[in-house]
Protein backbone atom coordinates (compact mmCIF):
# COMPACT_ATOMS: atom_id res chain seq x y z
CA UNK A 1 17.82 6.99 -15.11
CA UNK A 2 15.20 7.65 -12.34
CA UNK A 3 11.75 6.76 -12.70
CA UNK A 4 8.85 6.13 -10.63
CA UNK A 5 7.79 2.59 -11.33
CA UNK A 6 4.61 1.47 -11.80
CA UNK A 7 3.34 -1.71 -10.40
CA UNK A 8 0.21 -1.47 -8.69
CA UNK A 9 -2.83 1.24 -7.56
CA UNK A 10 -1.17 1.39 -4.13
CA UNK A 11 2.49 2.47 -4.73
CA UNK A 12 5.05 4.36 -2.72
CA UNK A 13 8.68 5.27 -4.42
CA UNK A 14 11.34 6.38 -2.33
CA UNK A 15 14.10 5.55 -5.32
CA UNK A 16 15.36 3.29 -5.77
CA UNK A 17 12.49 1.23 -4.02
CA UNK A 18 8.93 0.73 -4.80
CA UNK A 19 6.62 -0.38 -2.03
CA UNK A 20 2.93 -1.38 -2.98
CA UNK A 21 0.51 -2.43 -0.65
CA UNK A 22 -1.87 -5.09 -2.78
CA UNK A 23 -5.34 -4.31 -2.79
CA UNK A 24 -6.84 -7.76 -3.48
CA UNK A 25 -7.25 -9.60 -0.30
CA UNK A 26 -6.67 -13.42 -1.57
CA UNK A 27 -3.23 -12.23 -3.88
CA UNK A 28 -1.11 -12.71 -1.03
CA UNK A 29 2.05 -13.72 -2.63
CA UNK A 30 5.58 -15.07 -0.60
CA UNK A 31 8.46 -15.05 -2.77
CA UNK A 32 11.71 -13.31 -4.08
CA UNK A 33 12.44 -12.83 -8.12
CA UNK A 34 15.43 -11.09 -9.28
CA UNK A 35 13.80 -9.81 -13.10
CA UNK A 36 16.09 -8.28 -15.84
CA UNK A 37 13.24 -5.98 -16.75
CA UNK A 38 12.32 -7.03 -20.46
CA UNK A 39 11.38 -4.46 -23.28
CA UNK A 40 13.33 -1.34 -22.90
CA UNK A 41 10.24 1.25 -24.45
CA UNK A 42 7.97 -0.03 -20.60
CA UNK A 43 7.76 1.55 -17.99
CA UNK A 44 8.15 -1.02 -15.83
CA UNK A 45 11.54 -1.68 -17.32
CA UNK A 46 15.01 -2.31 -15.75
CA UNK A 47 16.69 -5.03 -13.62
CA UNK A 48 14.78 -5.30 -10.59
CA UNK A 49 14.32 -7.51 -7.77
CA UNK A 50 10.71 -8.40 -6.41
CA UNK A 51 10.48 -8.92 -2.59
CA UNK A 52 6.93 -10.15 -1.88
CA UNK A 53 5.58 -11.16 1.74
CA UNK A 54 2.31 -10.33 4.24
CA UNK A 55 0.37 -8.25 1.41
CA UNK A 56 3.30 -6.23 0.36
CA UNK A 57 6.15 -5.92 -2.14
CA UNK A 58 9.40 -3.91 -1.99
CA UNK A 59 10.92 -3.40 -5.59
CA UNK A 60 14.62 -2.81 -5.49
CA UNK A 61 16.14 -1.14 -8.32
CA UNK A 62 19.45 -2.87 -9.47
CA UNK A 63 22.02 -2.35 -12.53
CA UNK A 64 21.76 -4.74 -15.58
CA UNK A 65 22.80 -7.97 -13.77
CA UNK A 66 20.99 -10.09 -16.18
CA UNK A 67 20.51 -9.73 -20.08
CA UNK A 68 16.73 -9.89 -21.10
CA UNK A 69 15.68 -12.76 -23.58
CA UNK A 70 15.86 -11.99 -27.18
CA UNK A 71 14.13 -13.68 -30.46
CA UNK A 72 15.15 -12.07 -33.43
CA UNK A 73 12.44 -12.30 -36.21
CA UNK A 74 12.96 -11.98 -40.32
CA UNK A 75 10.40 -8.99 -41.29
CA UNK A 76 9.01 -10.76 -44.16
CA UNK A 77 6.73 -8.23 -44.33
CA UNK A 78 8.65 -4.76 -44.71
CA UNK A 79 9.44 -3.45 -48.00
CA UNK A 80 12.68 -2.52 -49.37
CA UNK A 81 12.23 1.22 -48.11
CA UNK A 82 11.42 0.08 -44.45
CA UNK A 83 14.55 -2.40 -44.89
CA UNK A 84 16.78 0.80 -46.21
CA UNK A 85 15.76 2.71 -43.65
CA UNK A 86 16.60 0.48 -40.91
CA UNK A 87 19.53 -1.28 -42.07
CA UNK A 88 18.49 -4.42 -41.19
CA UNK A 89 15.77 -7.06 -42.36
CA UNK A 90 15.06 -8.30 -38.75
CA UNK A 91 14.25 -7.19 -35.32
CA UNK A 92 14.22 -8.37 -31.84
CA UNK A 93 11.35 -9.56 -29.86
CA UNK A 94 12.65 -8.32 -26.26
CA UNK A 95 11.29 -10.97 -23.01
CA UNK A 96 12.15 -10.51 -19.29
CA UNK A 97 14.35 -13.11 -17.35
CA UNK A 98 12.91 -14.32 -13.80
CA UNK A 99 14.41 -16.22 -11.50
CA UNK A 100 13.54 -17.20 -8.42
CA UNK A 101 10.03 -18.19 -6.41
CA UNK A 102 6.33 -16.87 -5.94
CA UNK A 103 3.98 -18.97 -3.40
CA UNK A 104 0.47 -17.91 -3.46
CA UNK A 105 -3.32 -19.67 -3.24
CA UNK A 106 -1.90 -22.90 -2.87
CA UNK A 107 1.06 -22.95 -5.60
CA UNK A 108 4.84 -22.68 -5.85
CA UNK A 109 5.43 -21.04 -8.64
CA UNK A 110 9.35 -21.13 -10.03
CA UNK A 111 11.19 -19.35 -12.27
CA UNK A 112 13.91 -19.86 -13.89
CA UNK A 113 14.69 -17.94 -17.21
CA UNK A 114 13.13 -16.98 -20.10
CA UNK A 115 9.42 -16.02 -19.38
CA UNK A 116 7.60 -15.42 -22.79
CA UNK A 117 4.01 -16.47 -22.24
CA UNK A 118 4.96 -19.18 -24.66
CA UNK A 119 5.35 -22.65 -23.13
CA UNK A 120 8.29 -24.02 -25.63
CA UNK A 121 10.60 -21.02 -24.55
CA UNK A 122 9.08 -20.39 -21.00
CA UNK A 123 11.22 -21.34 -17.88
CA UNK A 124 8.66 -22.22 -14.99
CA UNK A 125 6.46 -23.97 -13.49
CA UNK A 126 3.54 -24.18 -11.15
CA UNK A 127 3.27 -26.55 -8.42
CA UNK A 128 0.04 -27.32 -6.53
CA UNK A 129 0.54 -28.27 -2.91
CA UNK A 130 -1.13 -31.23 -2.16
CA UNK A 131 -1.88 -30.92 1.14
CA UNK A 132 -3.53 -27.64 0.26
CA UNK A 133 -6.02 -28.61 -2.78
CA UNK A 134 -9.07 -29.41 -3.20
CA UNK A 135 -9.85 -32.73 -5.09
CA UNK A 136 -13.17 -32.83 -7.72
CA UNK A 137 -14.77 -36.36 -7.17
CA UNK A 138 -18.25 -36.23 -8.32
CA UNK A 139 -21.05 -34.07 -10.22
CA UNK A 140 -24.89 -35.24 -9.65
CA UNK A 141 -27.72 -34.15 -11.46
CA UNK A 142 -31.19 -33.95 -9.59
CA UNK A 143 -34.56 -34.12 -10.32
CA UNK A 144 -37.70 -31.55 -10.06
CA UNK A 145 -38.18 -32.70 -6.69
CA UNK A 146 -34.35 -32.15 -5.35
CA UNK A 147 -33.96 -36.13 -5.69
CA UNK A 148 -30.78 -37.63 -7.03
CA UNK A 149 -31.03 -38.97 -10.98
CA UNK A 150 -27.44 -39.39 -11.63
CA UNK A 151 -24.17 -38.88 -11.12
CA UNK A 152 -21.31 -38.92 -13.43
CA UNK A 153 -18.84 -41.91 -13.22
CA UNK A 154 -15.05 -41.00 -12.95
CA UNK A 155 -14.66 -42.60 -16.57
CA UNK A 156 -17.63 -41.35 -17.88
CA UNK A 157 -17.51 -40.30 -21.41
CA UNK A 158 -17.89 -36.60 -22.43
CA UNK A 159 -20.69 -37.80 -24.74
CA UNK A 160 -22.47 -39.94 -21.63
CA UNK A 161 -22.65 -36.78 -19.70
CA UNK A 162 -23.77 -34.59 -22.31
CA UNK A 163 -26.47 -37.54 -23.22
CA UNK A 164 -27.88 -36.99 -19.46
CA UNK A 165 -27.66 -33.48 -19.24
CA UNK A 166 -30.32 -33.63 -22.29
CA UNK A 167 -33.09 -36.47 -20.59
CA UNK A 168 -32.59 -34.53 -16.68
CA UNK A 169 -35.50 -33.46 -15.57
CA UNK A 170 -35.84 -29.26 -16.22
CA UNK A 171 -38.39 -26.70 -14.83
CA UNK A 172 -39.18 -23.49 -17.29
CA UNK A 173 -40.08 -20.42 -16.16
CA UNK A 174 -40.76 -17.14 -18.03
CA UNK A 175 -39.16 -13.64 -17.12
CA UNK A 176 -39.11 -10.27 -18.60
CA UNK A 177 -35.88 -8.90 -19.65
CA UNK A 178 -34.70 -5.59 -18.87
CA UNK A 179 -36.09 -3.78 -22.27
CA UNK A 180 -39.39 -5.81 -21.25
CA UNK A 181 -39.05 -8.49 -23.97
CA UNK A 182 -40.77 -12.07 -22.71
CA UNK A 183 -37.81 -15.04 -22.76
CA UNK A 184 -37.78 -18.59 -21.08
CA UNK A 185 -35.74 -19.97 -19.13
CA UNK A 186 -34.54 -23.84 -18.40
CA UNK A 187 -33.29 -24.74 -15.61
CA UNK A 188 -31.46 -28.03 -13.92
CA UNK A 189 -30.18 -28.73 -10.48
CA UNK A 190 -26.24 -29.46 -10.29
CA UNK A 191 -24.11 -30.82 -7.33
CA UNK A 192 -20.44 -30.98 -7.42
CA UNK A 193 -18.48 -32.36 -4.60
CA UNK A 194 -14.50 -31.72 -3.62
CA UNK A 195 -12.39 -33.04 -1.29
CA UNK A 196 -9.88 -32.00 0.67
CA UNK A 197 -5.73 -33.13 0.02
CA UNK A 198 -4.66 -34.61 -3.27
CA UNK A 199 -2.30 -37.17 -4.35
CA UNK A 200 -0.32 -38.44 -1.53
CA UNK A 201 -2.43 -36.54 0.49
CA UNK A 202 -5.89 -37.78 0.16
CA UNK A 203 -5.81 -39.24 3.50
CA UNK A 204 -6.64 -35.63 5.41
CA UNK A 205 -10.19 -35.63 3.47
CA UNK A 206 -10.67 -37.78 6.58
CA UNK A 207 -10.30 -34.68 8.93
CA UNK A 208 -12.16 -32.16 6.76
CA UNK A 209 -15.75 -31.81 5.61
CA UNK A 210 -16.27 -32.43 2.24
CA UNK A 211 -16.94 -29.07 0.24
CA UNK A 212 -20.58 -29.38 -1.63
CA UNK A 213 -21.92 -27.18 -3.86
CA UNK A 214 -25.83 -27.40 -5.62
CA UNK A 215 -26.81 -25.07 -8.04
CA UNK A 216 -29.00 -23.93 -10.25
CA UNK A 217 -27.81 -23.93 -14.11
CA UNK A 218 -30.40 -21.74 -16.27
CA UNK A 219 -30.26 -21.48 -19.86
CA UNK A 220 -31.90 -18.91 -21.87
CA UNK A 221 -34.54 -18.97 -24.85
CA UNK A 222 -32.53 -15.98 -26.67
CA UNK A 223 -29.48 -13.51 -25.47
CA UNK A 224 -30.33 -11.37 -22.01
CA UNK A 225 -28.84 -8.26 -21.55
CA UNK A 226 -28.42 -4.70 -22.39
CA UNK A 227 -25.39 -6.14 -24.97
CA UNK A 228 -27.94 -8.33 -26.79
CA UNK A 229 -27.73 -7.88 -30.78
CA UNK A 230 -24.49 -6.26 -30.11
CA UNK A 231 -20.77 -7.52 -31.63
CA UNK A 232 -20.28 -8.68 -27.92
CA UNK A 233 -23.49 -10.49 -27.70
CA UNK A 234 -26.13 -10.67 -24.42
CA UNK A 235 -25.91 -13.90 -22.07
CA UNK A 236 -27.44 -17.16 -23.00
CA UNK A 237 -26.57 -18.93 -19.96
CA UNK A 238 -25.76 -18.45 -16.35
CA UNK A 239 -26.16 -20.14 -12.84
CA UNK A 240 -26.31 -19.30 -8.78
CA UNK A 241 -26.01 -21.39 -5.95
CA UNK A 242 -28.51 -22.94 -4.17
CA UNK A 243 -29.72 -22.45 -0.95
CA UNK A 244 -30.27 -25.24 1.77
CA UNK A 245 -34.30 -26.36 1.07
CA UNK A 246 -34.27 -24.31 -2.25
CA UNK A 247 -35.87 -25.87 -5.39
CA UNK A 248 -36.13 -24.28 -9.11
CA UNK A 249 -38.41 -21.88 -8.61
CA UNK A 250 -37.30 -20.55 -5.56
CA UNK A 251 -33.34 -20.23 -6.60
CA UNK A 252 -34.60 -18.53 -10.64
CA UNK A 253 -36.55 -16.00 -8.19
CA UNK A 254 -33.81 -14.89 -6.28
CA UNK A 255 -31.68 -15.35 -9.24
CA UNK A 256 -33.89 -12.67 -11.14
CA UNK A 257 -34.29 -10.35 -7.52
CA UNK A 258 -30.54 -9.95 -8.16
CA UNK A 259 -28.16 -6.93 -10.00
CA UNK A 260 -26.79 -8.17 -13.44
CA UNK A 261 -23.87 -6.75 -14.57
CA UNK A 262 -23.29 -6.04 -18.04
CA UNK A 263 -19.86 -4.86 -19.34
CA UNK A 264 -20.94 -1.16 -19.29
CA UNK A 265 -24.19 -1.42 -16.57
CA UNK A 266 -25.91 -3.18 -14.36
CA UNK A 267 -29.50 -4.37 -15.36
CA UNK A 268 -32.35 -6.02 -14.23
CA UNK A 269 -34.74 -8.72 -14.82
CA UNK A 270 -38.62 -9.23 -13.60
CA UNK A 271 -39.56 -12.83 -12.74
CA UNK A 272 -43.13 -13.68 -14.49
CA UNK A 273 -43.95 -17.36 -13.70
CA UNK A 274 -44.13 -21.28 -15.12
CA UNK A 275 -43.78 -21.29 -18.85
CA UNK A 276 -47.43 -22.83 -20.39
């Protein structure tokens, strides 16, 4: 039966293909997966196969090839009506079946069966390139001043850390949320270094600058926010990077020049001062 398939905001069908253009920039996928479709009631059902290069993907349309993955579960829960009714004292719990390859950001992803966002019946796996990653290898605390205090050890204990974070040297400022209500904040200066090539591959840090980042971690007093009070709840903490020659004060003002989104609005906050 013919249907127009949805897969993205940017699709074209001329049946039995679907071409999408992607909208977001950094998804730039490579890869080919031939996918038996999984639950019959979607729309996006039907044995398919997913060609995926240069910001595009052509979806090809293709006869039941492969069977989907099935779990059947007892209904422990239906009563003898339901069970009349239906025959049966079971039903199926209907997965798709992938197979093939996806390489995007940095990662080879594989598939190769089942995929049922459940890892002991889930065929695939994600590889990180190493000579594409990142590597984390430190995270400094500093003091009022922008001076180093210390930096974590690469056996440090979580309770160590935590120990630090406590005794590091904060600056407090006061600011009026965006109903006008008075809260403090606390503030600390972070650093995290990465660098480049993992594993096997640490050697090509040697040809790349290391990637640095300082920021500023605030805390509040009480929840910020237009969702304050609410079953959501308003923000109690948040951070921004730093800016070369940038101390507390200077990064919380431009923090609190800034929009704030909200799930429903934006909002803002007016810087007031030092706390007394």
């Amino acid at each position: 039966m013919k249907f127009k398939r949805r897969y993205s905001d940017n699709d074209k069908h001329f049946w039995p293909f679907t071409y999408s253009k992607h909208s977001t920039k950094g998804w730039r996928p490579l890869g080919i997966v031939l996918d038996s479709g999984g639950d019959p009631d979607c729309r996006s059902a039907g044995c398919n196969l997913k060609l995926h290069a240069f910001g595009r993907t052509l979806i090809v349309e293709l006869p039941k090839l492969i069977d989907d993955f099935r779990i059947k579960h007892i209904a422990d829960s239906w009563d003898a009506a339901t069970i009349a009714r239906q025959g049966r004292n079971y039903y199926f719990e209907t997965f798709r079946r992938e197979f093939g390859f996806t390489f995007s950001e940095g990662a080879l992803h594989l598939h190769y069966g089942p995929q049922t966002w459940d890892s002991s019946t889930s065929k695939s796996k994600c590889i990180f390139l190493p000579w594409r990653e990142w590597r984390f290898v430190r995270h400094s605390f500093y003091d009022l001043a922008g001076k180093h205090f210390w930096t974590e050890g690469k056996r440090e204990r979580w309770e160590v850390a935590r120990a630090v974070k406590d005794v590091v040297p904060t600056a407090k400022f006061d600011f009026y949320d965006y109903d006008g209500k008075l809260i403090q904040a606390t503030t600390r200066i972070e650093e995290r270094e990465w660098l480049f090539g993992d594993k096997w591959c640490k050697f090509l840090s040697l040809f790349r600058q290391p990637k640095i980042r300082r920021s500023l971690d605030i805390e509040f007093s009480e929840q910020v926010g237009p969702e304050k009070g609410s079953w959501k709840g308003g923000t109690l903490g948040h951070g921004i990077d730093m800016l070369p020659g940038e101390l507390h004060e200077d990064a919380f003002r431009r923090y609190c020049e800034q929009d704030h989104r909200s799930k429903y609005r934006t909002f803002r906050i007016i810087f007031v001062g030092k706390s007394q």
